[in-house]
PDB file of N, CA and C in Angstrom:
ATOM      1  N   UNK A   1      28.562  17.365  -5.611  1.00  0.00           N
ATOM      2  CA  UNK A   1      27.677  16.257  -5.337  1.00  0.00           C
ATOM      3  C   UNK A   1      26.628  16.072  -6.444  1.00  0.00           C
ATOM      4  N   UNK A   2      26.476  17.286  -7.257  1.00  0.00           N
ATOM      5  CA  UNK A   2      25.103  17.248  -8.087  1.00  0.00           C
ATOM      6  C   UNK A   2      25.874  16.149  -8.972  1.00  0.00           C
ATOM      7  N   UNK A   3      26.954  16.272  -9.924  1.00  0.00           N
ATOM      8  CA  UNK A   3      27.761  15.415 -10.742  1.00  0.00           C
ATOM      9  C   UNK A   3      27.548  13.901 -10.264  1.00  0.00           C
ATOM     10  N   UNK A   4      27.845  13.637  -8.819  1.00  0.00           N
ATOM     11  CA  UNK A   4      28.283  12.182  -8.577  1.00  0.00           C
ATOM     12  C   UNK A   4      26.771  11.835  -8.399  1.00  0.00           C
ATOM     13  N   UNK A   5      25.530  12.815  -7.952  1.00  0.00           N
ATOM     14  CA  UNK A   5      24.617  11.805  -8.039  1.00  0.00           C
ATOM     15  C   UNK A   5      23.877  11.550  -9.026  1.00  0.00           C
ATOM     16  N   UNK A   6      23.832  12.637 -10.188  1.00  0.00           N
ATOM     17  CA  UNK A   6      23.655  12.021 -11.344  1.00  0.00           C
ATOM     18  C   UNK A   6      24.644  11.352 -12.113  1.00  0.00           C
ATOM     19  N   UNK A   7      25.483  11.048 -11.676  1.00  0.00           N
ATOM     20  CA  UNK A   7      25.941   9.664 -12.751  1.00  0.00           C
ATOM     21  C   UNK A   7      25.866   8.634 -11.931  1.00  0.00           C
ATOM     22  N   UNK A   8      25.466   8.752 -10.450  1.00  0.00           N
ATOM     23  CA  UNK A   8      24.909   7.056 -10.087  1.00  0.00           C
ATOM     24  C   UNK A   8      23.602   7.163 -10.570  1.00  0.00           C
ATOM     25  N   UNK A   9      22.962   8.410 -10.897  1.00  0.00           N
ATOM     26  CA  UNK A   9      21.303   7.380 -11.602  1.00  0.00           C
ATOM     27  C   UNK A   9      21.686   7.259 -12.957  1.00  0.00           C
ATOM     28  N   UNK A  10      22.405   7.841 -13.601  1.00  0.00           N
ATOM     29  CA  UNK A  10      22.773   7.354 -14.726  1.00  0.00           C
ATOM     30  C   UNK A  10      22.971   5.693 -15.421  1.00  0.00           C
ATOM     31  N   UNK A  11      23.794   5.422 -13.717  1.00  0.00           N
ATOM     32  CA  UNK A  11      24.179   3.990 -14.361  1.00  0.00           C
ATOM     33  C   UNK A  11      23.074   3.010 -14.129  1.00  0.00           C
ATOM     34  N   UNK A  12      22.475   3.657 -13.307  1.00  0.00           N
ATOM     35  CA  UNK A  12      20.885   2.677 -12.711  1.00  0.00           C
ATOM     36  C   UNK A  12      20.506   2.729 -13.753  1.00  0.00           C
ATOM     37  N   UNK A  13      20.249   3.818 -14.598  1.00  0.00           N
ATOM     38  CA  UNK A  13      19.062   3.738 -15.620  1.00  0.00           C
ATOM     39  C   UNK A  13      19.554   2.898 -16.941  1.00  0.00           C
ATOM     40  N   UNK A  14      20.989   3.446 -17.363  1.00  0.00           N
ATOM     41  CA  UNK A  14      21.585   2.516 -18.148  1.00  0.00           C
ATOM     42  C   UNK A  14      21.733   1.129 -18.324  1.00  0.00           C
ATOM     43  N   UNK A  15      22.003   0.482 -17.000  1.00  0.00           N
ATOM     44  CA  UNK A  15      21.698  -0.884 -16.446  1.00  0.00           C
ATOM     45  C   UNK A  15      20.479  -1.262 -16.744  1.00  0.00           C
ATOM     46  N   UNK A  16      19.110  -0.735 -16.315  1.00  0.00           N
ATOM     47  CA  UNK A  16      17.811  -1.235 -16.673  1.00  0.00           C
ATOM     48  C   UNK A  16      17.751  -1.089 -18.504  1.00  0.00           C
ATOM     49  N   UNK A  17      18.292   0.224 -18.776  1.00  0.00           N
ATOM     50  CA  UNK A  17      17.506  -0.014 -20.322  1.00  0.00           C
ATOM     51  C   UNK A  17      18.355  -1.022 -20.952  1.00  0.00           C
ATOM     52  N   UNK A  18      19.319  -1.168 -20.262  1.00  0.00           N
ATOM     53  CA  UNK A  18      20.689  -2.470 -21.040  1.00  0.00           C
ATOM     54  C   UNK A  18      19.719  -4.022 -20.777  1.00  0.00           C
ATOM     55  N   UNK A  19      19.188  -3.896 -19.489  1.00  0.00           N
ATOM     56  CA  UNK A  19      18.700  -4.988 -19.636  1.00  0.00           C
ATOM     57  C   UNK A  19      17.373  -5.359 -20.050  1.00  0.00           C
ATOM     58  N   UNK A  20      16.528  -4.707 -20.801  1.00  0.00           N
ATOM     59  CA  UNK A  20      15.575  -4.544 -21.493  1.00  0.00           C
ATOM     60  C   UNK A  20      16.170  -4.654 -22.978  1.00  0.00           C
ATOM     61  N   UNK A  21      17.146  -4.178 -23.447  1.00  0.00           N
ATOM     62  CA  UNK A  21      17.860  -4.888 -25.021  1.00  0.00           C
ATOM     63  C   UNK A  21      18.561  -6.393 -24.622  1.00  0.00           C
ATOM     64  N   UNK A  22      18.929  -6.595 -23.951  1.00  0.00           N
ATOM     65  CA  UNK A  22      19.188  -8.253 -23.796  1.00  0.00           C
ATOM     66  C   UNK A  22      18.672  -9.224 -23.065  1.00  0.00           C
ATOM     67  N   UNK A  23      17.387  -8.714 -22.720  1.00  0.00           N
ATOM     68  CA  UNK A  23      16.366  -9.679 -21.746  1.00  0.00           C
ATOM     69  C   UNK A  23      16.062 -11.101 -23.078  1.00  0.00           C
ATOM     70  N   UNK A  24      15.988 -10.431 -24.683  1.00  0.00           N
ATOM     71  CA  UNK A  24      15.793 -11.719 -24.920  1.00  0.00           C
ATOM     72  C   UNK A  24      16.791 -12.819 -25.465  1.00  0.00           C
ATOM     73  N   UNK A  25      18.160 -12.702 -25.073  1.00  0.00           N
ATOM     74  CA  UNK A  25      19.266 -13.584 -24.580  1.00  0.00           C
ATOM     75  C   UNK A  25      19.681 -14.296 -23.497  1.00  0.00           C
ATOM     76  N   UNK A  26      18.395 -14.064 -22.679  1.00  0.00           N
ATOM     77  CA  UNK A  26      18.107 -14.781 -21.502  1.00  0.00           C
ATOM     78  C   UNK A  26      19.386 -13.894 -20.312  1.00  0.00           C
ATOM     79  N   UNK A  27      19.310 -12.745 -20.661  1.00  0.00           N
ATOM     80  CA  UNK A  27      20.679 -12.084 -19.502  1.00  0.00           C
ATOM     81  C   UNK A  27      19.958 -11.400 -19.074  1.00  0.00           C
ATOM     82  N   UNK A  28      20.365 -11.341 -17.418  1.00  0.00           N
ATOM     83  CA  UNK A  28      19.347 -10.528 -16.806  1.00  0.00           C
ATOM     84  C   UNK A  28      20.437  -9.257 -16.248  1.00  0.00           C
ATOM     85  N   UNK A  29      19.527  -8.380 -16.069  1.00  0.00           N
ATOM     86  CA  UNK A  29      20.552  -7.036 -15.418  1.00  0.00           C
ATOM     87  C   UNK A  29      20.075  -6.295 -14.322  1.00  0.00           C
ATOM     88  N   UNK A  30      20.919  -6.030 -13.148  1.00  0.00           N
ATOM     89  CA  UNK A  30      20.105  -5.769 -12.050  1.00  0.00           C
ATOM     90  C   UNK A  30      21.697  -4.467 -11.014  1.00  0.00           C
ATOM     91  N   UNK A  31      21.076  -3.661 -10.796  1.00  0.00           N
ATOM     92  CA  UNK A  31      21.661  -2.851  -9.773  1.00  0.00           C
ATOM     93  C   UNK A  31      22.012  -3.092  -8.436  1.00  0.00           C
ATOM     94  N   UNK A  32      23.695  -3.143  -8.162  1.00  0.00           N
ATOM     95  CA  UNK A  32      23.345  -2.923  -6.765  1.00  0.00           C
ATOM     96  C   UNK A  32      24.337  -1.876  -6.320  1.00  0.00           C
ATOM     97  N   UNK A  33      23.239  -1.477  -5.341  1.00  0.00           N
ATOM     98  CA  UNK A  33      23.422   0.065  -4.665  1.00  0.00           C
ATOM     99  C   UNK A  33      23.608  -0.150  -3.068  1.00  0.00           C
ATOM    100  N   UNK A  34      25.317  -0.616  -3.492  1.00  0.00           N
ATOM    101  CA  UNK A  34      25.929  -0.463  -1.303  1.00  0.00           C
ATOM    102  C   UNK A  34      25.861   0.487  -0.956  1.00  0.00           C
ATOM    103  N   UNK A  35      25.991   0.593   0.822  1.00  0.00           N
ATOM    104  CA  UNK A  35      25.927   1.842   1.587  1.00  0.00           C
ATOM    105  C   UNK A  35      27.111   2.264   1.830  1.00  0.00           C
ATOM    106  N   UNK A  36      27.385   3.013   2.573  1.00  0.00           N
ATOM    107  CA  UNK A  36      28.527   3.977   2.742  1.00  0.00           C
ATOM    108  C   UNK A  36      29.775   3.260   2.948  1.00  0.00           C
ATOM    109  N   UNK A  37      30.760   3.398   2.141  1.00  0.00           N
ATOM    110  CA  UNK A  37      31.910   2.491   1.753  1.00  0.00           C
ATOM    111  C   UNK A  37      33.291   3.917   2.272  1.00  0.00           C
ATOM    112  N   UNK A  38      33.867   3.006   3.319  1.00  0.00           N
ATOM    113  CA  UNK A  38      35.501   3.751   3.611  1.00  0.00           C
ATOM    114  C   UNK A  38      35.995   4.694   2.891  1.00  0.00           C
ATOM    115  N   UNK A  39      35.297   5.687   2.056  1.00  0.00           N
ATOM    116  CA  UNK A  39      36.298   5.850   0.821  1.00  0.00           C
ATOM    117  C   UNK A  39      36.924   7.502   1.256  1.00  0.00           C
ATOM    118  N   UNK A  40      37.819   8.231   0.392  1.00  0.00           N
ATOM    119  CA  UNK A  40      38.134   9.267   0.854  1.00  0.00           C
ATOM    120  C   UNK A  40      37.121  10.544   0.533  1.00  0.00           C
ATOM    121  N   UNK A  41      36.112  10.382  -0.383  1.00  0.00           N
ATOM    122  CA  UNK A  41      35.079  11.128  -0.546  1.00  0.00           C
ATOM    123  C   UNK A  41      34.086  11.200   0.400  1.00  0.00           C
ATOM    124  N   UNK A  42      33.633   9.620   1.210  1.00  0.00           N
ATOM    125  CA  UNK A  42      33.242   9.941   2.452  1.00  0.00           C
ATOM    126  C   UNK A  42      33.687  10.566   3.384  1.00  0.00           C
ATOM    127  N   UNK A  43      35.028  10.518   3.928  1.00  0.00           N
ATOM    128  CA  UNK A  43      35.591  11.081   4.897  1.00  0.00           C
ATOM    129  C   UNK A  43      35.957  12.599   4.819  1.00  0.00           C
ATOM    130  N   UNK A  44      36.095  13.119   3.389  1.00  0.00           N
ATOM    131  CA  UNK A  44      35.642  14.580   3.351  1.00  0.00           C
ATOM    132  C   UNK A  44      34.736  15.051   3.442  1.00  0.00           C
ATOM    133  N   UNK A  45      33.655  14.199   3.632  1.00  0.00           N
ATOM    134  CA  UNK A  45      32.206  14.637   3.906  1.00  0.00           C
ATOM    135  C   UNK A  45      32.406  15.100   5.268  1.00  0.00           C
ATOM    136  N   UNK A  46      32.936  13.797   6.193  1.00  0.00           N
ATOM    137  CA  UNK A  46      32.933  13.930   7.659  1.00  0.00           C
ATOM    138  C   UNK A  46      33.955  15.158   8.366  1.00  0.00           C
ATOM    139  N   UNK A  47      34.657  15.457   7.028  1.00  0.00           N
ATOM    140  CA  UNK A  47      35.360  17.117   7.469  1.00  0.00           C
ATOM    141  C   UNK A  47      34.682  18.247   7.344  1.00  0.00           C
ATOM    142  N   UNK A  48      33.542  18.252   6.822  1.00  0.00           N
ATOM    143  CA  UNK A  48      33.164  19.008   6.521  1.00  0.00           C
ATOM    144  C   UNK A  48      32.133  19.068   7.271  1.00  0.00           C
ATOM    145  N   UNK A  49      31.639  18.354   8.543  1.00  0.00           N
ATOM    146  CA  UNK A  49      30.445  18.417   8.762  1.00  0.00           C
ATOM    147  C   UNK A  49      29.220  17.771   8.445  1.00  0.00           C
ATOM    148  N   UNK A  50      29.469  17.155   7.261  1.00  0.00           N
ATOM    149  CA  UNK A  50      28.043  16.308   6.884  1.00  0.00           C
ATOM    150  C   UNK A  50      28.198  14.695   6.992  1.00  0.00           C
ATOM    151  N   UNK A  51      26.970  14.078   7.089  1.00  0.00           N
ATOM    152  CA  UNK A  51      27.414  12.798   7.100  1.00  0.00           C
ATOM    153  C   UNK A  51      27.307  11.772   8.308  1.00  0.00           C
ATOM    154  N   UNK A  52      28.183  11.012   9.242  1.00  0.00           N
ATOM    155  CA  UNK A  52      27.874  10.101   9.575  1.00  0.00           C
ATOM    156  C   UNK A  52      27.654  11.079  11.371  1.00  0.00           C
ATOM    157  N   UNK A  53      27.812  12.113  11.570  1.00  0.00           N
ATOM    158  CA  UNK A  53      27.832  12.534  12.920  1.00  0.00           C
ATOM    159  C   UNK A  53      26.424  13.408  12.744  1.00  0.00           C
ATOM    160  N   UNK A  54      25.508  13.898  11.559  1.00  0.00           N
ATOM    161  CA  UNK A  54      24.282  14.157  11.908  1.00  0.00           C
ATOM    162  C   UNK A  54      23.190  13.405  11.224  1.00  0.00           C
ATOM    163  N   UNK A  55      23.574  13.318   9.963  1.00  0.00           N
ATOM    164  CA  UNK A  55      22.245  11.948   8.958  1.00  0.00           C
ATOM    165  C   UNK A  55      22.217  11.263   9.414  1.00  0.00           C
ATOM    166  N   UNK A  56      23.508  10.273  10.045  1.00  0.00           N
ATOM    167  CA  UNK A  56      22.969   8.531  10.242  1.00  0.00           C
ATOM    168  C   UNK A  56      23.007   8.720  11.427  1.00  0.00           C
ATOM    169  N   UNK A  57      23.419   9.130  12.731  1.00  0.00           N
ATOM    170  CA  UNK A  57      23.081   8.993  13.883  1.00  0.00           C
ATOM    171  C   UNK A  57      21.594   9.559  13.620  1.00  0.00           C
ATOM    172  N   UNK A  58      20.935  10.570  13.414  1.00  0.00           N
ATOM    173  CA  UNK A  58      19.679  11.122  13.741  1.00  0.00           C
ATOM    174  C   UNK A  58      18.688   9.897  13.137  1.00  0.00           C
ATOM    175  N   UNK A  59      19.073   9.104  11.885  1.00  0.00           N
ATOM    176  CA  UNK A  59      18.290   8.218  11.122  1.00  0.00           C
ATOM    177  C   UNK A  59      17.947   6.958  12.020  1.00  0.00           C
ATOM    178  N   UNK A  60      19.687   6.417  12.069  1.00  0.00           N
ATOM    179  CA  UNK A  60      19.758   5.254  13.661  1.00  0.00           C
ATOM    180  C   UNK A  60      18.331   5.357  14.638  1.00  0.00           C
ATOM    181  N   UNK A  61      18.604   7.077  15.680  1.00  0.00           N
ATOM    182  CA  UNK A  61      18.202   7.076  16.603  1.00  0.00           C
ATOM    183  C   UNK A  61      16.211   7.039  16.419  1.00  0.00           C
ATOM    184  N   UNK A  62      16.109   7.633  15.715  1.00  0.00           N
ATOM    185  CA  UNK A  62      14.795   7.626  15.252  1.00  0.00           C
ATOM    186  C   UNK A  62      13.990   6.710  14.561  1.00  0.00           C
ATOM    187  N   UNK A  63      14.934   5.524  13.871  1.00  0.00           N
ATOM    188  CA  UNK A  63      14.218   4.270  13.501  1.00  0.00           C
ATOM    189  C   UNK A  63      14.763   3.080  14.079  1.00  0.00           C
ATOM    190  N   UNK A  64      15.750   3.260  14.444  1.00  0.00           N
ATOM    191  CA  UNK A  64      16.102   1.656  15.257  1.00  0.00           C
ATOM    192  C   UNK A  64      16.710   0.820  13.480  1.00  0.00           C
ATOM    193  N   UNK A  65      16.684   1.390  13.106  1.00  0.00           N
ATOM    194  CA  UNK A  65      17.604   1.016  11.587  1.00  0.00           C
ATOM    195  C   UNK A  65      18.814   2.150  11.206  1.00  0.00           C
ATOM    196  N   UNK A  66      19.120   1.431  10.100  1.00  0.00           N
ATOM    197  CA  UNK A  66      20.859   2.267   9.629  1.00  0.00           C
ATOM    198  C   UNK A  66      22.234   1.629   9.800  1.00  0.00           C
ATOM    199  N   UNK A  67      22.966   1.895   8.790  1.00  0.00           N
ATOM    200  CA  UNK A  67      23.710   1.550   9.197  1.00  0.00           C
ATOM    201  C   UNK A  67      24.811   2.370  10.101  1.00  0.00           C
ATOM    202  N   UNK A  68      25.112   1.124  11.222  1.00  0.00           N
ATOM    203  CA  UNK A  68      26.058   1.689  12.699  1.00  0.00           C
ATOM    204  C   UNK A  68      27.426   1.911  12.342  1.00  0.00           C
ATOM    205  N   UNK A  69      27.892   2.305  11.480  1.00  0.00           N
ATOM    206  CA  UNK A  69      29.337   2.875  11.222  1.00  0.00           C
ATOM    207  C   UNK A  69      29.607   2.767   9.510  1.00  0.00           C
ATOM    208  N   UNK A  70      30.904   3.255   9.067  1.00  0.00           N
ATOM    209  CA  UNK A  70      30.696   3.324   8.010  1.00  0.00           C
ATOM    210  C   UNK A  70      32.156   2.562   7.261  1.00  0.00           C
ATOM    211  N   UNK A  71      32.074   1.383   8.327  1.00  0.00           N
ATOM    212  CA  UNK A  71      32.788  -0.160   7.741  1.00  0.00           C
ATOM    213  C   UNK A  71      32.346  -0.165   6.579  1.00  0.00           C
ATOM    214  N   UNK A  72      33.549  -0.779   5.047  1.00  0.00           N
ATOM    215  CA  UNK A  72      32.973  -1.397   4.190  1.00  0.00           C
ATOM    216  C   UNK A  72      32.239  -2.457   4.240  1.00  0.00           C
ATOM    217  N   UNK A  73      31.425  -2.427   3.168  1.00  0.00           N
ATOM    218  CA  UNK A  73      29.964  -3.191   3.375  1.00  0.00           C
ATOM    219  C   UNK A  73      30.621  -3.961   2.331  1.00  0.00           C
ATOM    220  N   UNK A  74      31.528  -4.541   1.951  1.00  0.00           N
ATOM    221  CA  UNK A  74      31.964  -5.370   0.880  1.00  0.00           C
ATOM    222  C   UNK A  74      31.422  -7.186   1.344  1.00  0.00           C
ATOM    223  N   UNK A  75      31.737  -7.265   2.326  1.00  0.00           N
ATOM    224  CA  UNK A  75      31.093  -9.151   2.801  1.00  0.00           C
ATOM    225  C   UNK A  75      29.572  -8.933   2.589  1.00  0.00           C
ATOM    226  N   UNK A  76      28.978  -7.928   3.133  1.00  0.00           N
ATOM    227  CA  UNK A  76      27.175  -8.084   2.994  1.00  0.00           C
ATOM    228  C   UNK A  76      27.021  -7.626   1.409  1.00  0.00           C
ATOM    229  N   UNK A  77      27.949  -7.009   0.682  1.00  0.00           N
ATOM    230  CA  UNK A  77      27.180  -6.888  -0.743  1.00  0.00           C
ATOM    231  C   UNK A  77      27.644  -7.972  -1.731  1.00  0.00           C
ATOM    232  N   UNK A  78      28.843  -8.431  -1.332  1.00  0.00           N
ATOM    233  CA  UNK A  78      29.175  -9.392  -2.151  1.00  0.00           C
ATOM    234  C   UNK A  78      28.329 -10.821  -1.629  1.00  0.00           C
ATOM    235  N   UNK A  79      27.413 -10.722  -0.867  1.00  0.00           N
ATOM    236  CA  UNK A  79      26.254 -11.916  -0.488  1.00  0.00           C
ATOM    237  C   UNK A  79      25.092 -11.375  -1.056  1.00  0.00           C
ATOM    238  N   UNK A  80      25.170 -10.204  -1.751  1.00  0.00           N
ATOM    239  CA  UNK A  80      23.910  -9.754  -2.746  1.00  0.00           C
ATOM    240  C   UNK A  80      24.056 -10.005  -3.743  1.00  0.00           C
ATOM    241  N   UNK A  81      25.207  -9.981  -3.896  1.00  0.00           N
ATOM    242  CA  UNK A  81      25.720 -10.382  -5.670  1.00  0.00           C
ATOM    243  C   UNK A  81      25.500 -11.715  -6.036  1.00  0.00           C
ATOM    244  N   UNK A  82      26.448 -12.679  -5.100  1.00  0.00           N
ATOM    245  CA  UNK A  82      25.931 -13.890  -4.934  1.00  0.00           C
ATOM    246  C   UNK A  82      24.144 -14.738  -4.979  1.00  0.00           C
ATOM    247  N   UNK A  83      23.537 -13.513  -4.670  1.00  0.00           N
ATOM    248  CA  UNK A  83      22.259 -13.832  -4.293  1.00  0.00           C
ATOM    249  C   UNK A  83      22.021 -14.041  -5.981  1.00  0.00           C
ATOM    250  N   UNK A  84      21.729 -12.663  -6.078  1.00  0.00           N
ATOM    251  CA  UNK A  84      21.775 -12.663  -7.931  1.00  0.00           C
ATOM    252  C   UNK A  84      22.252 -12.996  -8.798  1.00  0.00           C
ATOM    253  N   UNK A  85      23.326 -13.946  -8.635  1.00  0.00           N
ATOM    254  CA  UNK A  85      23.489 -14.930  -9.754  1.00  0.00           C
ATOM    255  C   UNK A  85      23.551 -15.903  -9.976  1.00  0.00           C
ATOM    256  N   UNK A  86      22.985 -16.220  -8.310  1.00  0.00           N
ATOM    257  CA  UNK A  86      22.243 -17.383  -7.943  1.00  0.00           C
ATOM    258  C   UNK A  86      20.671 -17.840  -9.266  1.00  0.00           C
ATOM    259  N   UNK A  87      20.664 -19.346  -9.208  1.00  0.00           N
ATOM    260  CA  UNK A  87      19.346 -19.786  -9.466  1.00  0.00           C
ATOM    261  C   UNK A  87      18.218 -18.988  -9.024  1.00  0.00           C
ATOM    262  N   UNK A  88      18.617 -18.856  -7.577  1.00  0.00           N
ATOM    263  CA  UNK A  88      17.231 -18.295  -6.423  1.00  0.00           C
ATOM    264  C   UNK A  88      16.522 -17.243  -7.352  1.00  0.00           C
ATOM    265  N   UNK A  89      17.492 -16.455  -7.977  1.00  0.00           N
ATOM    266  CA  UNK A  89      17.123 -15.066  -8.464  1.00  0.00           C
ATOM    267  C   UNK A  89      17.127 -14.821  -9.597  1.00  0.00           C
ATOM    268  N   UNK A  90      16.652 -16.295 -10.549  1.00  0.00           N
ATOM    269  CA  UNK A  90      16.597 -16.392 -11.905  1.00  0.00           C
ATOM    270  C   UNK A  90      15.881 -15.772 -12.342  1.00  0.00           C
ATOM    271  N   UNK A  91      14.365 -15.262 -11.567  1.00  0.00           N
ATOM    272  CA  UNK A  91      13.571 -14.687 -12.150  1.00  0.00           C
ATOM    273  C   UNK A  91      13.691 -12.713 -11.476  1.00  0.00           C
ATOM    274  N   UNK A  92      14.607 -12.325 -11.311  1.00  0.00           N
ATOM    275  CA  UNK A  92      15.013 -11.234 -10.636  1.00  0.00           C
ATOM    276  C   UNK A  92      15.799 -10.226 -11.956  1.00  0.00           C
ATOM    277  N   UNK A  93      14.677  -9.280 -12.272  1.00  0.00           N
ATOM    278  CA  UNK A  93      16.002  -8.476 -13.450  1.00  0.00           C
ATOM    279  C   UNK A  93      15.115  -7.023 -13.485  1.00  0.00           C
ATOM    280  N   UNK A  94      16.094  -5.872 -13.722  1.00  0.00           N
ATOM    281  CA  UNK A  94      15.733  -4.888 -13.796  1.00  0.00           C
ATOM    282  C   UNK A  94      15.344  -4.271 -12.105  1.00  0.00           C
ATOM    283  N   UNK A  95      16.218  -4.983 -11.813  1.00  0.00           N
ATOM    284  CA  UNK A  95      16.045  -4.371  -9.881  1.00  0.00           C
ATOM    285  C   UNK A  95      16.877  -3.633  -9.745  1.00  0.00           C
ATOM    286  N   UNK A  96      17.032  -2.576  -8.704  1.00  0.00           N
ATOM    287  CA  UNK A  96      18.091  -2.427  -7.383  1.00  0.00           C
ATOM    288  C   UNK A  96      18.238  -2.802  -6.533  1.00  0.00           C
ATOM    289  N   UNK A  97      18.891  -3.541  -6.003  1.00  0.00           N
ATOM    290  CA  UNK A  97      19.313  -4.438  -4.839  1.00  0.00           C
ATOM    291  C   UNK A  97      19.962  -3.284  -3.937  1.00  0.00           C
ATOM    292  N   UNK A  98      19.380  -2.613  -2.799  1.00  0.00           N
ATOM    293  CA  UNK A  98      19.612  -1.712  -2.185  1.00  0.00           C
ATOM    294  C   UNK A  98      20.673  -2.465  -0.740  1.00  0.00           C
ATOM    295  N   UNK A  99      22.096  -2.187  -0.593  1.00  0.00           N
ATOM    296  CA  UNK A  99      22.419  -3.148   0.307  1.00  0.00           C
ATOM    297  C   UNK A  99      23.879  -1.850   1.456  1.00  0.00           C
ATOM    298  N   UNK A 100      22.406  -1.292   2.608  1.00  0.00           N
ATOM    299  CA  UNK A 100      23.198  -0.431   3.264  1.00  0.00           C
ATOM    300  C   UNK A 100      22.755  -0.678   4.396  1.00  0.00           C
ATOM    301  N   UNK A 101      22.085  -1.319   5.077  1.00  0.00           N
ATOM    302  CA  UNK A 101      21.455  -1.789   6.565  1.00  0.00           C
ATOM    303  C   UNK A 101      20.408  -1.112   6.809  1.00  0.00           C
ATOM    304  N   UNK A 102      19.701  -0.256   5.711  1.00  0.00           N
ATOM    305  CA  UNK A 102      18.694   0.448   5.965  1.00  0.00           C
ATOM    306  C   UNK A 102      18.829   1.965   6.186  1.00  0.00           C
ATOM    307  N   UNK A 103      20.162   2.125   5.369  1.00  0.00           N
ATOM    308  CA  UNK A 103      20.471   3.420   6.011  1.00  0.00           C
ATOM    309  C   UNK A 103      19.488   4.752   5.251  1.00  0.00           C
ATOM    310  N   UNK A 104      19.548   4.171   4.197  1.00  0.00           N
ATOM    311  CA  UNK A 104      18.100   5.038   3.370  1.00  0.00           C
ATOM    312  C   UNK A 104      16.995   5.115   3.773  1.00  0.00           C
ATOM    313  N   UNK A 105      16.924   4.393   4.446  1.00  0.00           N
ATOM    314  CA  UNK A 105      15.415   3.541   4.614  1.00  0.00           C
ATOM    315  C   UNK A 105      14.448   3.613   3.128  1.00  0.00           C
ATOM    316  N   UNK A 106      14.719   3.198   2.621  1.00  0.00           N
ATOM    317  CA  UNK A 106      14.138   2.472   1.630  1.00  0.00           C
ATOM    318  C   UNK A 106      13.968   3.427   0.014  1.00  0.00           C
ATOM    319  N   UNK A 107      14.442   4.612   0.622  1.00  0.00           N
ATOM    320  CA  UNK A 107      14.385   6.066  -0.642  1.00  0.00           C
ATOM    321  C   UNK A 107      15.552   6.022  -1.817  1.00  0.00           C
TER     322      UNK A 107
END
């Protein structure tokens, strides 16, 4: 896990300093960071014990946020993406667009 989570901040950070060398080509660059996606690395989590039967139920039950199963989130992130390359979000760069139902709550 130490590997996979430093190379997702890797690419966060890469992304921002990328878009700090081409901010003045008018390109903007922005992160987005979905929540827990079907994949088979999740579901070895859930063999193992960690994961969606003690983090996100305990997170759920205690904030009334999270996300309630661990459906791909592909329709709600691809309406983030959309968001951002939208007009709306012309002035939007050097973000993370955090898009998991709150399952982080906000960390």
């Amino acid at each position: 896990m130490a590997a996979y989570a430093a190379s997702k901040a890797a690419v966060a950070m890469f992304t921002k300093c990328l878009g700090l060398e081409v901010a003045r080509y008018g390109i903007r660059c922005n992160v987005i960071a979905p929540g827990s996606t079907g994949t088979p690395m999740l579901t070895a989590l859930w063999a193992e014990g960690r994961g969606r039967s003690t983090r996100s139920t305990a997170r759920r039950s205690s904030t009334g946020s999270g996300s309630r199963s661990a459906r791909s989130p592909h329709p709600r992130t691809s309406r983030g993406v959309l968001f951002l390359l939208s007009e709306a979000a012309g002035h939007i760069t050097l973000e993370t667009l955090t898009i998991d139902g709150g399952a982080t709550l906000g960390v």
